[in-house]
C-alpha atoms as a PDB file:
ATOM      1  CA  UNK A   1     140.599  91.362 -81.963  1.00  0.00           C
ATOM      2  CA  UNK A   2     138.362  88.828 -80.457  1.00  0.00           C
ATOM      3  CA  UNK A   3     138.458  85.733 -78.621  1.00  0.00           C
ATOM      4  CA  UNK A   4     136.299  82.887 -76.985  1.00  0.00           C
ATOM      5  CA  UNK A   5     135.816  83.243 -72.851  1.00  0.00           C
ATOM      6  CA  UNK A   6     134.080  81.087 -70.827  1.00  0.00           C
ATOM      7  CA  UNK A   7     134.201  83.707 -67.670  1.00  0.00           C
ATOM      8  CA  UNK A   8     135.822  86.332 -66.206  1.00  0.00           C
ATOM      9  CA  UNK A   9     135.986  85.983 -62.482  1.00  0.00           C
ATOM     10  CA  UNK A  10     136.701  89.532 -60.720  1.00  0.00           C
ATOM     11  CA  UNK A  11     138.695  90.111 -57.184  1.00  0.00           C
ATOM     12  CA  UNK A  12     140.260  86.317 -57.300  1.00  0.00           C
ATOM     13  CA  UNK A  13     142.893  85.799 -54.925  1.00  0.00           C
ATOM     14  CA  UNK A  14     143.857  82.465 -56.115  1.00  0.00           C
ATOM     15  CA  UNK A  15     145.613  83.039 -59.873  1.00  0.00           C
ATOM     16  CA  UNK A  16     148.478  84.882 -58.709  1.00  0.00           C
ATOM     17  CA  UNK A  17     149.885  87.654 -56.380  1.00  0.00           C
ATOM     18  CA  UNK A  18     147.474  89.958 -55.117  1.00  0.00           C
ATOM     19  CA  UNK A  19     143.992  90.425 -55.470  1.00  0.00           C
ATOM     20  CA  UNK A  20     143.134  89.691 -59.519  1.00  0.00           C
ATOM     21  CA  UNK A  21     140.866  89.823 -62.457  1.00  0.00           C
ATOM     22  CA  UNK A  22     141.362  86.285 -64.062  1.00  0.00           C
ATOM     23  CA  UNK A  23     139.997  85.951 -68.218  1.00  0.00           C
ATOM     24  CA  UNK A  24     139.214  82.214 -68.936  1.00  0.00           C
ATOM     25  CA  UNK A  25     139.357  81.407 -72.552  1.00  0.00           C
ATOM     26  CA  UNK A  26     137.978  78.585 -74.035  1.00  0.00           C
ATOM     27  CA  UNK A  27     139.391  75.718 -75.669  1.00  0.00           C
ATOM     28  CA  UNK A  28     141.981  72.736 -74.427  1.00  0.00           C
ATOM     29  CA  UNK A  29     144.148  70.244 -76.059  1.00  0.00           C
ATOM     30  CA  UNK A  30     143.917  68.533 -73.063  1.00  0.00           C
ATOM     31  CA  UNK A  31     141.014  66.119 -71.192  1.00  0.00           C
ATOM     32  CA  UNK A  32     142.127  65.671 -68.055  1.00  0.00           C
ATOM     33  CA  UNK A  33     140.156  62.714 -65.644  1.00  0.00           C
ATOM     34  CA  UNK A  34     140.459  65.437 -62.956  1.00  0.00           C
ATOM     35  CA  UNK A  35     139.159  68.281 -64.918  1.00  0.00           C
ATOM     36  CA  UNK A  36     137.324  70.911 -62.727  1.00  0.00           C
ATOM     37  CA  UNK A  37     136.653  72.916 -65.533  1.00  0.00           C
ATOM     38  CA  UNK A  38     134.725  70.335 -68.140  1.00  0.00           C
ATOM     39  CA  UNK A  39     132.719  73.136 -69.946  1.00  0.00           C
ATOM     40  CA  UNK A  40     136.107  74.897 -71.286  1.00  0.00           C
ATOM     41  CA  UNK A  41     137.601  71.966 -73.097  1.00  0.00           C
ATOM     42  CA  UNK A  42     135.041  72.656 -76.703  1.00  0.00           C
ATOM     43  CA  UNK A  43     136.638  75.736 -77.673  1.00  0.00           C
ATOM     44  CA  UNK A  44     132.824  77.521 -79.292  1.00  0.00           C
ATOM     45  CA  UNK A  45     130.089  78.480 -77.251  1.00  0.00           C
ATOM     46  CA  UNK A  46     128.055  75.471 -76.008  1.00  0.00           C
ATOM     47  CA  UNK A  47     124.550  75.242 -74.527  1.00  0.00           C
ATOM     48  CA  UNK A  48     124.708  74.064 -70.911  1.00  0.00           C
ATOM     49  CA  UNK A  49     121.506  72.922 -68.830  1.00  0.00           C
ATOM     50  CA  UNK A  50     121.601  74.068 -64.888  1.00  0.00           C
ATOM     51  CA  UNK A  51     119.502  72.013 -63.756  1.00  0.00           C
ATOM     52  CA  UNK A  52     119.053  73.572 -60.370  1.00  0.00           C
ATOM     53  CA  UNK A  53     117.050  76.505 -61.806  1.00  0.00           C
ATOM     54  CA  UNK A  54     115.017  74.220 -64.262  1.00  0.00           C
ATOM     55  CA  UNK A  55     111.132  74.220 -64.022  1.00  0.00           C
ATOM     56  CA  UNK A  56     110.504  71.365 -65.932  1.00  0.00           C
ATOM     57  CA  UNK A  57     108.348  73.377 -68.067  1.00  0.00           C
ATOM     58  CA  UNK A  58     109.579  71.957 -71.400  1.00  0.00           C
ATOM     59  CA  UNK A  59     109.855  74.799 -73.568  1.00  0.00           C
ATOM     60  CA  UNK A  60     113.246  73.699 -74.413  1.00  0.00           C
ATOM     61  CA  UNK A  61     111.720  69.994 -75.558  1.00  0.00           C
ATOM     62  CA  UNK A  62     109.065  71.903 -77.947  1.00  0.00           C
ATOM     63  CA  UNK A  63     111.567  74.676 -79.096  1.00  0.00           C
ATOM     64  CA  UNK A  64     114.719  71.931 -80.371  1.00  0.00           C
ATOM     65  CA  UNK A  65     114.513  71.545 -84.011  1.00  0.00           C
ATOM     66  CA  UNK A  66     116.271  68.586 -84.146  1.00  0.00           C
ATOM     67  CA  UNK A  67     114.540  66.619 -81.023  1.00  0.00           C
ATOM     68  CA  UNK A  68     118.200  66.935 -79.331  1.00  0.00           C
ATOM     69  CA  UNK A  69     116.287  67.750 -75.783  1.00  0.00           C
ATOM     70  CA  UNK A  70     114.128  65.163 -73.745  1.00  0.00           C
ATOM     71  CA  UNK A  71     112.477  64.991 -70.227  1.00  0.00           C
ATOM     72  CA  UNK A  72     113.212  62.328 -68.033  1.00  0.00           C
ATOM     73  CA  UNK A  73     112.216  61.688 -64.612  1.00  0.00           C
ATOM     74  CA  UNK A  74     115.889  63.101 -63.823  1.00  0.00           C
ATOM     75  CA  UNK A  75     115.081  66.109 -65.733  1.00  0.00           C
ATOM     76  CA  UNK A  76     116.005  67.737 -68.915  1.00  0.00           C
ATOM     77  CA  UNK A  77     118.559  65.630 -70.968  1.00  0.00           C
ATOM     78  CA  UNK A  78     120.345  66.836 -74.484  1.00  0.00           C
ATOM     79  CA  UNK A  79     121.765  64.414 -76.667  1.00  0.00           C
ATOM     80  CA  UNK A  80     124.926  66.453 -78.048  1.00  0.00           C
ATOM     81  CA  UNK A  81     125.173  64.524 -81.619  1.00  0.00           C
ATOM     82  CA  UNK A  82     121.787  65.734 -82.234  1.00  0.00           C
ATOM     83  CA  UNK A  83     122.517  69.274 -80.863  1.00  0.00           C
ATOM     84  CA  UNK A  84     123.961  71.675 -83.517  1.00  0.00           C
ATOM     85  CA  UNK A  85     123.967  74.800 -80.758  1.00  0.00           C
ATOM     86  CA  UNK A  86     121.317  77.433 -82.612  1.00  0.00           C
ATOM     87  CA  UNK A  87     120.750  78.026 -79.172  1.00  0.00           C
ATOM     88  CA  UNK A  88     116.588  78.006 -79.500  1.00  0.00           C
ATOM     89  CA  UNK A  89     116.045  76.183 -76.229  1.00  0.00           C
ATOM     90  CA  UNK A  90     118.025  79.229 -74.622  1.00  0.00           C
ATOM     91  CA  UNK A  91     115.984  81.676 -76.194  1.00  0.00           C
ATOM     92  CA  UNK A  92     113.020  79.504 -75.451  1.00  0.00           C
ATOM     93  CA  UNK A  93     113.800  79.399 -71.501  1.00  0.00           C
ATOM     94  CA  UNK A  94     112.421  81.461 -69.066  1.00  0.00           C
ATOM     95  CA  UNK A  95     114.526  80.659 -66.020  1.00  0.00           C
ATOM     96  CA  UNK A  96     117.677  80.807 -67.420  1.00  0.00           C
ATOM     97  CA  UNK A  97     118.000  76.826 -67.278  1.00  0.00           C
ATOM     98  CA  UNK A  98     119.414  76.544 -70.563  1.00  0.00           C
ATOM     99  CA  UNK A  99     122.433  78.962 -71.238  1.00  0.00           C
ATOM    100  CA  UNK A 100     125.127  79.487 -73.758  1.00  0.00           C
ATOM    101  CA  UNK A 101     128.706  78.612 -72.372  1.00  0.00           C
ATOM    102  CA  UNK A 102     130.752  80.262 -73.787  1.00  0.00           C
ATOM    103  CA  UNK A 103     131.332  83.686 -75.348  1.00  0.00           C
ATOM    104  CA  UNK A 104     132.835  85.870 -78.444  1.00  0.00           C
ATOM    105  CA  UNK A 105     134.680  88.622 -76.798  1.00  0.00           C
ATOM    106  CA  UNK A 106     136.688  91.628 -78.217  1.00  0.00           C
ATOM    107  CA  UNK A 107     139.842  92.454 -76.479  1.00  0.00           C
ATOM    108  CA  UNK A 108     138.275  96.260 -75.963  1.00  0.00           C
ATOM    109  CA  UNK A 109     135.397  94.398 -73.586  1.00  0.00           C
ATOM    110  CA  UNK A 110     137.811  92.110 -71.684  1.00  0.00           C
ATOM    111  CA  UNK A 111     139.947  95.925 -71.177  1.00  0.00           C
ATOM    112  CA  UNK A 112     136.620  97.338 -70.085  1.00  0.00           C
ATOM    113  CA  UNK A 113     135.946  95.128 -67.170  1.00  0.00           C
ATOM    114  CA  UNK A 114     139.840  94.901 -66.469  1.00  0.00           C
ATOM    115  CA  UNK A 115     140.248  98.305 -65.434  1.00  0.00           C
ATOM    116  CA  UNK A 116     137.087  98.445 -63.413  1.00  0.00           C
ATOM    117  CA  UNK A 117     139.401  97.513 -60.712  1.00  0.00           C
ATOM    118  CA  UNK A 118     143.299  98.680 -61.836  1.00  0.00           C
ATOM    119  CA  UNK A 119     143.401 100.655 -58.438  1.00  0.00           C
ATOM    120  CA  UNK A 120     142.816  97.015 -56.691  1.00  0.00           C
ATOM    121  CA  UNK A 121     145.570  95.926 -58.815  1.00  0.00           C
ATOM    122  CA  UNK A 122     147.617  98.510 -57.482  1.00  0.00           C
ATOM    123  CA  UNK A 123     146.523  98.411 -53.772  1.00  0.00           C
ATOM    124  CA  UNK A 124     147.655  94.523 -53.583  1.00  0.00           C
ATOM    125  CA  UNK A 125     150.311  93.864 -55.664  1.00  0.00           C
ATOM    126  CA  UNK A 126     147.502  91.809 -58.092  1.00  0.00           C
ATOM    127  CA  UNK A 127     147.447  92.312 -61.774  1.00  0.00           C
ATOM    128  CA  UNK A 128     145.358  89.772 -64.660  1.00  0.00           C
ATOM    129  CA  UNK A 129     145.731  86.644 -65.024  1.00  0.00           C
ATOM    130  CA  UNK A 130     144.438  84.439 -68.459  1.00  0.00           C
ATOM    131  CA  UNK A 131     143.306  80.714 -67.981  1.00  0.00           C
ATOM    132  CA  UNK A 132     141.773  78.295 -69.604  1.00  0.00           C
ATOM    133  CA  UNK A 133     140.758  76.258 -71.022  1.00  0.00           C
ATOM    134  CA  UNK A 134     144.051  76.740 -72.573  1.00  0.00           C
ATOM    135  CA  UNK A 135     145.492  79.914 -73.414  1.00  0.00           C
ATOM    136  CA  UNK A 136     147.568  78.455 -75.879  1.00  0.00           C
ATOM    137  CA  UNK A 137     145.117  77.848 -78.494  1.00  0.00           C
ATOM    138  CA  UNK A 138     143.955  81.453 -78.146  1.00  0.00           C
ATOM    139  CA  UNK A 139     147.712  82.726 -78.146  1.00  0.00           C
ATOM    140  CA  UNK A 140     147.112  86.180 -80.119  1.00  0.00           C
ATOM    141  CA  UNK A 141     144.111  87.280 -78.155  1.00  0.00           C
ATOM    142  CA  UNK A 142     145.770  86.419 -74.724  1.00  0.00           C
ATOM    143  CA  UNK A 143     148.831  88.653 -76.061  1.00  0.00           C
ATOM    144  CA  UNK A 144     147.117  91.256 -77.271  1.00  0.00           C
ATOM    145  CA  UNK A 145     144.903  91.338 -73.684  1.00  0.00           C
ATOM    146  CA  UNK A 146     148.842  90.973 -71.869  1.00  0.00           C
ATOM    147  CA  UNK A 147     150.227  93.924 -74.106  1.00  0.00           C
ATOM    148  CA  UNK A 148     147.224  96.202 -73.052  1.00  0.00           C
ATOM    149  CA  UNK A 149     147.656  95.696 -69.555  1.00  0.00           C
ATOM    150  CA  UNK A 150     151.465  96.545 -69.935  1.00  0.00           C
ATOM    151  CA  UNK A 151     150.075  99.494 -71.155  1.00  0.00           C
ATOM    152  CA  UNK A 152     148.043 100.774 -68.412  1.00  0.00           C
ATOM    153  CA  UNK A 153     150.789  99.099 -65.749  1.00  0.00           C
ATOM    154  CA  UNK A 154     148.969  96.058 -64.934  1.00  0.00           C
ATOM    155  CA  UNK A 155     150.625  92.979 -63.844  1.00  0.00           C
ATOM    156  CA  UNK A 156     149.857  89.558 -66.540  1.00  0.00           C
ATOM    157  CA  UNK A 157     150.199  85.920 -65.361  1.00  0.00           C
ATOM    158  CA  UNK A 158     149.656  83.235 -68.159  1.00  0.00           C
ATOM    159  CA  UNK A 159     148.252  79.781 -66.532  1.00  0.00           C
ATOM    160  CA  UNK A 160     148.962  77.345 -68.972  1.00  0.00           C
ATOM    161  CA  UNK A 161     149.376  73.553 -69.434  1.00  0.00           C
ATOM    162  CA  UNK A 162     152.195  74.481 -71.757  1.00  0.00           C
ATOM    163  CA  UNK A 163     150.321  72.317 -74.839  1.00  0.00           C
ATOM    164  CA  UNK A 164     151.025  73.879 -77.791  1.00  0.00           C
ATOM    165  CA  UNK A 165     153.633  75.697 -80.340  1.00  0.00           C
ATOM    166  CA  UNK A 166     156.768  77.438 -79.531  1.00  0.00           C
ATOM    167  CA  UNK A 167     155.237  79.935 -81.700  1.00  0.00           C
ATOM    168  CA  UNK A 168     152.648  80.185 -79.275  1.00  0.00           C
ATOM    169  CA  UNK A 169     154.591  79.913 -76.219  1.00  0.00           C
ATOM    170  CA  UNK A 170     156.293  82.862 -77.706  1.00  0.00           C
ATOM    171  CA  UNK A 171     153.455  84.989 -78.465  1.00  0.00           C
ATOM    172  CA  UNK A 172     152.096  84.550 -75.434  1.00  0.00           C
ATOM    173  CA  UNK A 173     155.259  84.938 -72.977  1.00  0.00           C
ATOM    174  CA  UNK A 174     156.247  88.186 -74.512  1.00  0.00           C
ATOM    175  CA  UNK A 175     153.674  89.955 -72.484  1.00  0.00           C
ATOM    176  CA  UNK A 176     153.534  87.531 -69.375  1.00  0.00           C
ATOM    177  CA  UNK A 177     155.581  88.562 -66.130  1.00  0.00           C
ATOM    178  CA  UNK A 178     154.688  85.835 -64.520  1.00  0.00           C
ATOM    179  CA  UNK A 179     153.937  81.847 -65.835  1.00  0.00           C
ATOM    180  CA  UNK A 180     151.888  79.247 -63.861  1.00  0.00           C
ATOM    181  CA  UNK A 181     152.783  76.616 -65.525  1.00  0.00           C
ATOM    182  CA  UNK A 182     150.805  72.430 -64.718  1.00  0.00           C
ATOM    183  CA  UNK A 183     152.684  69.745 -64.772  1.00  0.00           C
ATOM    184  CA  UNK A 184     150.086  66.348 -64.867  1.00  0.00           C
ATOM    185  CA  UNK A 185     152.751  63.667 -64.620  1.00  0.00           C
ATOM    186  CA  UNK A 186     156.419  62.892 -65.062  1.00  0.00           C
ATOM    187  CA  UNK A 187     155.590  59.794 -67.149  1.00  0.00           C
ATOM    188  CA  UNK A 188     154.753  60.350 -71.281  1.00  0.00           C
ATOM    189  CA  UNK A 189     152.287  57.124 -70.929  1.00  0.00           C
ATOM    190  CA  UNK A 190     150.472  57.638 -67.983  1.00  0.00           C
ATOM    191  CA  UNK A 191     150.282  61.274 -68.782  1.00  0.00           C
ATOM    192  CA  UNK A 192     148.957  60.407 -72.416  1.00  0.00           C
ATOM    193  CA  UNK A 193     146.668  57.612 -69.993  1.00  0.00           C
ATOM    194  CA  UNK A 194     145.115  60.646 -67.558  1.00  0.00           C
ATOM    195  CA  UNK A 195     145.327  63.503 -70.343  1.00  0.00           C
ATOM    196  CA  UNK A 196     145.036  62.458 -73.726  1.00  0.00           C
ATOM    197  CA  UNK A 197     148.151  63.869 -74.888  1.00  0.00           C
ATOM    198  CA  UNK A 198     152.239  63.000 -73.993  1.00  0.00           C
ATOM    199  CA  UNK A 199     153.999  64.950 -71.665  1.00  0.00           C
ATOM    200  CA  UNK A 200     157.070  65.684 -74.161  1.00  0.00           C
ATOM    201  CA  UNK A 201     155.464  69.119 -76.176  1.00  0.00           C
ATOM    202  CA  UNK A 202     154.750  70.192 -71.945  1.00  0.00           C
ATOM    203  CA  UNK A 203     158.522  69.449 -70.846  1.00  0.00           C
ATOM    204  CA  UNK A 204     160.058  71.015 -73.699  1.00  0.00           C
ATOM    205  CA  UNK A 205     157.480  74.020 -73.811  1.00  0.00           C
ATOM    206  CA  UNK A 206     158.619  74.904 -70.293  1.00  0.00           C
ATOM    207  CA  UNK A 207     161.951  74.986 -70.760  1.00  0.00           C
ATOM    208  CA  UNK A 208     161.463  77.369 -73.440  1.00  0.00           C
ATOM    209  CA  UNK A 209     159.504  79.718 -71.513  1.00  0.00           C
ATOM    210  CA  UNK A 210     162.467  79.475 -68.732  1.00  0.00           C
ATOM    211  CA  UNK A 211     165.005  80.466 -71.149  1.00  0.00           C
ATOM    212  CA  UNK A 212     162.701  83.580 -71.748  1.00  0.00           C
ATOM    213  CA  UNK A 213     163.205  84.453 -68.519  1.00  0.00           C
ATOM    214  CA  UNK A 214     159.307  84.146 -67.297  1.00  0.00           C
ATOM    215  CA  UNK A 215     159.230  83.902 -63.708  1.00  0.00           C
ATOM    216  CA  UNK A 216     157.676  80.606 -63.161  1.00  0.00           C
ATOM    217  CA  UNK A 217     155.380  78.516 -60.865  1.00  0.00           C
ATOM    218  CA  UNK A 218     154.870  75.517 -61.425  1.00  0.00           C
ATOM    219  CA  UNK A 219     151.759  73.636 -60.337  1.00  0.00           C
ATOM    220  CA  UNK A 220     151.018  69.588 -59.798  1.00  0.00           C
ATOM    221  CA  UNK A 221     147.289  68.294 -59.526  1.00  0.00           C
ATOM    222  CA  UNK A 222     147.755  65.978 -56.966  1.00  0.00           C
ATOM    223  CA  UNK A 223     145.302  63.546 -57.498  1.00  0.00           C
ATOM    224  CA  UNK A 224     145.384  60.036 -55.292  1.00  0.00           C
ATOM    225  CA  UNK A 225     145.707  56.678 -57.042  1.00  0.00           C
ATOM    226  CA  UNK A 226     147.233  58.647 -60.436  1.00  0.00           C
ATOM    227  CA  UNK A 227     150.261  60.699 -59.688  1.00  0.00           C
ATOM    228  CA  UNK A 228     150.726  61.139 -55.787  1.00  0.00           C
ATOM    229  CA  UNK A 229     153.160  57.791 -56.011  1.00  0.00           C
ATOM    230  CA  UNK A 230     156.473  58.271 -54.377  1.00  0.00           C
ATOM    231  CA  UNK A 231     158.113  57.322 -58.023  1.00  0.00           C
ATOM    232  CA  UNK A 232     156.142  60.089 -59.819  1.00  0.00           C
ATOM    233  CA  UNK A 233     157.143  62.560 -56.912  1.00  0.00           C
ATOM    234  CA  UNK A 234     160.613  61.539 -56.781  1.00  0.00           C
ATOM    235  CA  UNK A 235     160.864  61.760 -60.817  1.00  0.00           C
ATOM    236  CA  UNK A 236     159.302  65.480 -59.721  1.00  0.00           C
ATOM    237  CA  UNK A 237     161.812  66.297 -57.966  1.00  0.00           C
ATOM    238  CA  UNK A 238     164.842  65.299 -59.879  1.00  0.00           C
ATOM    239  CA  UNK A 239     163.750  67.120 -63.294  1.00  0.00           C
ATOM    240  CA  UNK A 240     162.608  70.444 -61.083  1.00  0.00           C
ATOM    241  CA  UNK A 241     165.492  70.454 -59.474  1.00  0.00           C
ATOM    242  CA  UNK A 242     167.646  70.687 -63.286  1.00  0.00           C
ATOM    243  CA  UNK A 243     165.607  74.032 -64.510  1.00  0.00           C
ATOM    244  CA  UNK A 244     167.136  76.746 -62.016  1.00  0.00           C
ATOM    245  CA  UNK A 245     166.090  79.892 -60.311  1.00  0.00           C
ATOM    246  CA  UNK A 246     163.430  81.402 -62.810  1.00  0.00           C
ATOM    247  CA  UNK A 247     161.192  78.353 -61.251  1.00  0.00           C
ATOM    248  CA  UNK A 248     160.246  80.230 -57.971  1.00  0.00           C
ATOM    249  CA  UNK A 249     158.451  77.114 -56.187  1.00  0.00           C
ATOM    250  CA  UNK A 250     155.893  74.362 -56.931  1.00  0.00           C
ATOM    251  CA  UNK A 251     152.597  74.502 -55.705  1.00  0.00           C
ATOM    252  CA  UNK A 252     150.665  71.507 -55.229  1.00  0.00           C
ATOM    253  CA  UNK A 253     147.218  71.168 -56.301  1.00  0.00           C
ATOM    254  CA  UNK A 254     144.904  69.029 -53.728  1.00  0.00           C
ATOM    255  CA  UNK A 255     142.157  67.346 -55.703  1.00  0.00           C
ATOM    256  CA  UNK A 256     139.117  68.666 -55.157  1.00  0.00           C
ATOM    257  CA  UNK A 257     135.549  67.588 -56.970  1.00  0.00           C
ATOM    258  CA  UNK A 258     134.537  71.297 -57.168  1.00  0.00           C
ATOM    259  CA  UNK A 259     133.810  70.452 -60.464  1.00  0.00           C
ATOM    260  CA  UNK A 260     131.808  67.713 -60.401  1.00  0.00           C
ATOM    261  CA  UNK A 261     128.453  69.234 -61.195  1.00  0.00           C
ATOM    262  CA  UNK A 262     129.445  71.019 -64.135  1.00  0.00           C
ATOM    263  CA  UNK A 263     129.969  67.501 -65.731  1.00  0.00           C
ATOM    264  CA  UNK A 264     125.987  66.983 -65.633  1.00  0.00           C
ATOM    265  CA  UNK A 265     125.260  70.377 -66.692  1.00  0.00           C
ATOM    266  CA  UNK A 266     127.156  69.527 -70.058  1.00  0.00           C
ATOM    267  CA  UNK A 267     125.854  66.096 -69.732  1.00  0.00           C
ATOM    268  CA  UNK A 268     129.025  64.262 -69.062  1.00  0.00           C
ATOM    269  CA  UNK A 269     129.959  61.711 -66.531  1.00  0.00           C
ATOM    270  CA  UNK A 270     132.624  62.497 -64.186  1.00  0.00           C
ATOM    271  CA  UNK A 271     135.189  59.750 -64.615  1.00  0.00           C
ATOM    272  CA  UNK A 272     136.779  60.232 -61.076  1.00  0.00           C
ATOM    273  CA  UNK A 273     133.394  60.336 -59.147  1.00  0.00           C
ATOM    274  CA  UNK A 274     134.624  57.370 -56.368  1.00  0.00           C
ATOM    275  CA  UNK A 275     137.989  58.910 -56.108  1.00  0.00           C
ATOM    276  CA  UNK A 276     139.086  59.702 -52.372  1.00  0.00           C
ATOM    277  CA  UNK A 277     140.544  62.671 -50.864  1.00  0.00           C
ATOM    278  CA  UNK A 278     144.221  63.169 -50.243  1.00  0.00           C
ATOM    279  CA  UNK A 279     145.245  62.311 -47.068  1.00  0.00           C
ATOM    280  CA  UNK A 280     147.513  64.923 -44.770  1.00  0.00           C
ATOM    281  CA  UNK A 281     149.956  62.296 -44.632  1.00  0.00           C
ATOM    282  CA  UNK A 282     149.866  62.280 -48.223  1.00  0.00           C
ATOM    283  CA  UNK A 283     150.638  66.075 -49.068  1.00  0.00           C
ATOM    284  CA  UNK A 284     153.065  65.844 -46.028  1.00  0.00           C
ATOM    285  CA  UNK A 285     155.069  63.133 -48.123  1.00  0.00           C
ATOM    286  CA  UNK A 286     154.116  64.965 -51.677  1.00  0.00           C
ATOM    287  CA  UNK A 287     155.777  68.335 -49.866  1.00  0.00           C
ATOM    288  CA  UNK A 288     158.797  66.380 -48.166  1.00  0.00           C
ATOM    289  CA  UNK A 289     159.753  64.179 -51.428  1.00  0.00           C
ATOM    290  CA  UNK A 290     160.106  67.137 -53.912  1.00  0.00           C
ATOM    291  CA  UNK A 291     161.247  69.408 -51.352  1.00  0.00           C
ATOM    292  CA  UNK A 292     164.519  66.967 -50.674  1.00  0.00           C
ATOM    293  CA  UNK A 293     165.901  67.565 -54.329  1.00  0.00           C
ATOM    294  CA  UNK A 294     166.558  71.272 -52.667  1.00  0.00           C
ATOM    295  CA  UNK A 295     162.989  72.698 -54.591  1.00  0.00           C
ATOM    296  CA  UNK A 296     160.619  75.211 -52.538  1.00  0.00           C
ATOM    297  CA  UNK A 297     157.274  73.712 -52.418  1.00  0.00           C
ATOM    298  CA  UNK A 298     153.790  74.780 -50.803  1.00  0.00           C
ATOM    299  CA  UNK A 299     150.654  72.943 -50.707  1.00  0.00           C
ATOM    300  CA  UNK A 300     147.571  75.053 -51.910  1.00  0.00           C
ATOM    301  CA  UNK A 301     144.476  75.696 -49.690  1.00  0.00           C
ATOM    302  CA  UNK A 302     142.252  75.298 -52.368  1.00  0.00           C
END
């Protein structure tokens, strides 16, 4: 079986208990403002431009078929309605500017690099962990990688935005001991306004994968100015506090602009480039609000 990855990040501590190997498949139904991860949202292989290692030696301008790549005084530009991704300015490239994004993977690879480190899995209580993107829109290949690590005794977490089919949610759940799953906003217009998509597929997706009986996080982006408001925390709260004890806590997402430089690499713009940090007294208040409806919160460090 294969699938579409964007990475595979080895010895993460930040995905789930212990120390873990996190698969990030390509692909999302989603386009969040605050999206750290731009690149995964096509769900093929696209050719990115890291600009930091580019020359300027324009082999990638002489190699494009289509005249999709230019040179500009701020480098290498590619118009994407030109670009059909035959990937000739990669091969062209000597420094590795211009690179694929984006991989078809066999679930037999993924396995490989998995169980390179099972006996850190063991040693810390870790496991594997699939993200996205979103994983489902990949929902067979993300089972199939969950049912293999049953197999060998590895601990799964599925990371999802909980966008898709119950048939999917299904699939995919089967093999998860463990569900991270977002929550964007409380609101079905302002979380159709920051996402692209309603909230109501989300809401009723993680219901279902509580009546499973997934052990669940669930995480909130907090991002200033768009759903830190006392009335979207307080709305939090109140539907959290309705779903019972298979949600183990919410973790709160600081926003962060990690991100932001991927955007140029795919030549985007990031939409949230003036946006402000969260203040402490902020994720105090985020913390205290949800945490009064009697639900266990943290604030992440990262």
């Amino acid at each position: 079986m294969e699938g579409t990855i964007f990475n595979i990040q080895r010895y993460s501590l930040d995905d789930g208990p212990g120390m873990r190997t996190t698969v990030f498949v390509k692909g999302c139904p989603l386009k969040c403002l605050w999206c750290s991860n731009p690149e995964s949202q096509d769900p093929h292989p696209i050719v990115s431009n890291r600009y930091t290692a580019c020359k300027s030696c324009g082999k990638c301008v002489s190699s494009c078929p289509n005249g999709a790549i230019t040179m500009s005084d701020d480098g290498v530009e590619i118009d994407r309605e030109k670009c059909v991704g035959c990937g000739a300015c990669v091969d062209a490239c000597f420094y590795d500017a211009m690179h694929w994004t984006g991989e078809v993977i066999t679930v037999d690879k993924v396995m490989k690099t998995i169980l390179r480190d099972k006996l850190y899995y063991e040693n810390s209580g870790g496991g594997v962990t699939c993200s996205g993107g979103e994983i489902l829109m990949q929902p067979e290949f993300v089972a199939e990688i969950f049912r293999r690590c049953h197999e060998e005794g590895i601990h799964t977490n599925a990371d999802t935005c909980g966008f898709g089919t119950e048939e999917a949610v299904r699939t995919v759940m089967e093999y998860a001991d463990l569900c991270y799953f977002d929550i964007k906003h409380m609101d079905p217009e302002k979380h159709r306004e920051y996402t692209g998509v309603s909230n109501e597929i989300i809401l009723r997706n993680l219901r279902l994968v509580l009546s499973l009986g997934v052990k669940t996080v669930i995480r909130v982006p907090l991002i200033p100015e768009h759903n830190a408001d006392e009335e979207n925390l307080h709305a939090l709260g109140r539907f959290v506090s309705t779903l019972g004890e298979k949600v183990d806590h919410v973790c709160f997402l600081p926003y962060h602009v990690f991100g932001e430089n991927k955007y140029k690499m795919i030549g985007w713009t990031y939409p949230l480039h003036d946006l402000r940090k969260l203040t402490e007294e902020e994720k105090k208040a985020a913390m205290d609000i949800v945490g009064s409806y009697g639900v266990k919160c943290r604030m992440s460090e990262h």
